[in-house]
Protein backbone atom coordinates (compact mmCIF):
# COMPACT_ATOMS: atom_id res chain seq x y z
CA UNK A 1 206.56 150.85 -84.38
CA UNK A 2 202.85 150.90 -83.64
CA UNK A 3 201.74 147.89 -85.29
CA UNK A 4 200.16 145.82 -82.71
CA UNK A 5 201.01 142.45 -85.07
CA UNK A 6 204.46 143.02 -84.45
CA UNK A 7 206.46 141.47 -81.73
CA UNK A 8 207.76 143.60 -79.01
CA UNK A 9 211.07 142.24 -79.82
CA UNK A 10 210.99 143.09 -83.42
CA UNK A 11 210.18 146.88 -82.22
CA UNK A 12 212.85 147.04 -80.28
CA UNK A 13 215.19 146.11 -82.90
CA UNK A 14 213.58 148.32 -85.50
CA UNK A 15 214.40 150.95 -82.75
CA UNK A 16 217.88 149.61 -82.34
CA UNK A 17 218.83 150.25 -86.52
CA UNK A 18 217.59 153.62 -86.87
CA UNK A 19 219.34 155.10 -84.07
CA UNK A 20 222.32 153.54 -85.35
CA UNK A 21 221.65 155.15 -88.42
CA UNK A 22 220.49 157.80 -87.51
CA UNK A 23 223.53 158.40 -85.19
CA UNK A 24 225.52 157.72 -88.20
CA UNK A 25 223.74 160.26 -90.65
CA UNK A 26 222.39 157.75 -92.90
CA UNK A 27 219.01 158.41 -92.77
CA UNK A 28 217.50 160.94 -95.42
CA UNK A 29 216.29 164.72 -93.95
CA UNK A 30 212.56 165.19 -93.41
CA UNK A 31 211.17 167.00 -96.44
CA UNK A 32 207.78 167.72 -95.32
CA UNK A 33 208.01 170.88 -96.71
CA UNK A 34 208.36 168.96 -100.26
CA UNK A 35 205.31 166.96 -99.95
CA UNK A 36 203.80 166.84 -103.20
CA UNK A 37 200.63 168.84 -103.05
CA UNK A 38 198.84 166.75 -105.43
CA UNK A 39 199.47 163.40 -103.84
CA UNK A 40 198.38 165.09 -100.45
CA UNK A 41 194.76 165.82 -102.06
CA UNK A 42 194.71 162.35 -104.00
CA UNK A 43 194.94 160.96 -100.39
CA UNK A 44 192.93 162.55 -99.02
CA UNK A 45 189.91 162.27 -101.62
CA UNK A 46 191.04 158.38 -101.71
CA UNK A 47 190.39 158.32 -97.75
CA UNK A 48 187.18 159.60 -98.06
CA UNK A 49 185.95 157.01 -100.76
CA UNK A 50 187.20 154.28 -98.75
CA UNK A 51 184.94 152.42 -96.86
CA UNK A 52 187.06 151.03 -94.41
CA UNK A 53 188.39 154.52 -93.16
CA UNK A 54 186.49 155.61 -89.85
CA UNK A 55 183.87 158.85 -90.05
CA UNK A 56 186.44 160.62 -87.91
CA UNK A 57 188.86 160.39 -90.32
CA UNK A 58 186.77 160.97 -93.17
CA UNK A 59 185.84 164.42 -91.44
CA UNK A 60 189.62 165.62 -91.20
CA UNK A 61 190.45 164.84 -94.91
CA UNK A 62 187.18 166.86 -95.63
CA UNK A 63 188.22 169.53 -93.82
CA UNK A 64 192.01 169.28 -94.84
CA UNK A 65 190.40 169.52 -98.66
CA UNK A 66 188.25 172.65 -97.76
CA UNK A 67 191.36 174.20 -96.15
CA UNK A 68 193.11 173.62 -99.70
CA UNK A 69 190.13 174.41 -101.33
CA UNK A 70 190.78 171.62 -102.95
C-alpha cells in the first residue's frame, strides 16, 4: 500500500479486497509470535551485506543481532 509506483487507484482497490476478506474471515491470523528465528537473523545479516540498504538500517539489524546475540 506504500509503494509509490502504484496507482492511487490500484491502492484503493487493494484496500477494497482485504476488508472484504478480512470482514469475511478469510485472511490467515498474524503469527508473529511464529516467526522463524533463524530466518529473522539470516535477514538481518543479509541486510547488512547489502549495499543498497541505508546505514540507518544497517545499524538496527546490528543492533537487533546483538540483542539476539546472534
Amino acid at each position: 500500500m506504500v509503494n509509490p509506483h502504484v496507482s492511487e487507484e490500484a491502492k484503493e482497490h487493494s484496500k477494497q479486497a482485504l476488508e472484504e476478506m478480512e470482514s469475511r474471515g478469510e485472511l490467515p491470523e498474524q503469527q508473529d509470535e511464529r516467526k522463524n528465528v533463524g530466518n529473522v537473523i539470516g535477514g538481518h545479516k543479509a541486510t547488512l551485506k547489502n549495499p543498497n540498504v541505508s546505514e540507518g538500517t544497517k545499524e538496527h539489524s546490528k543492533r537487533v543481532l546483538e540483542d539476539m546475540d546472534a
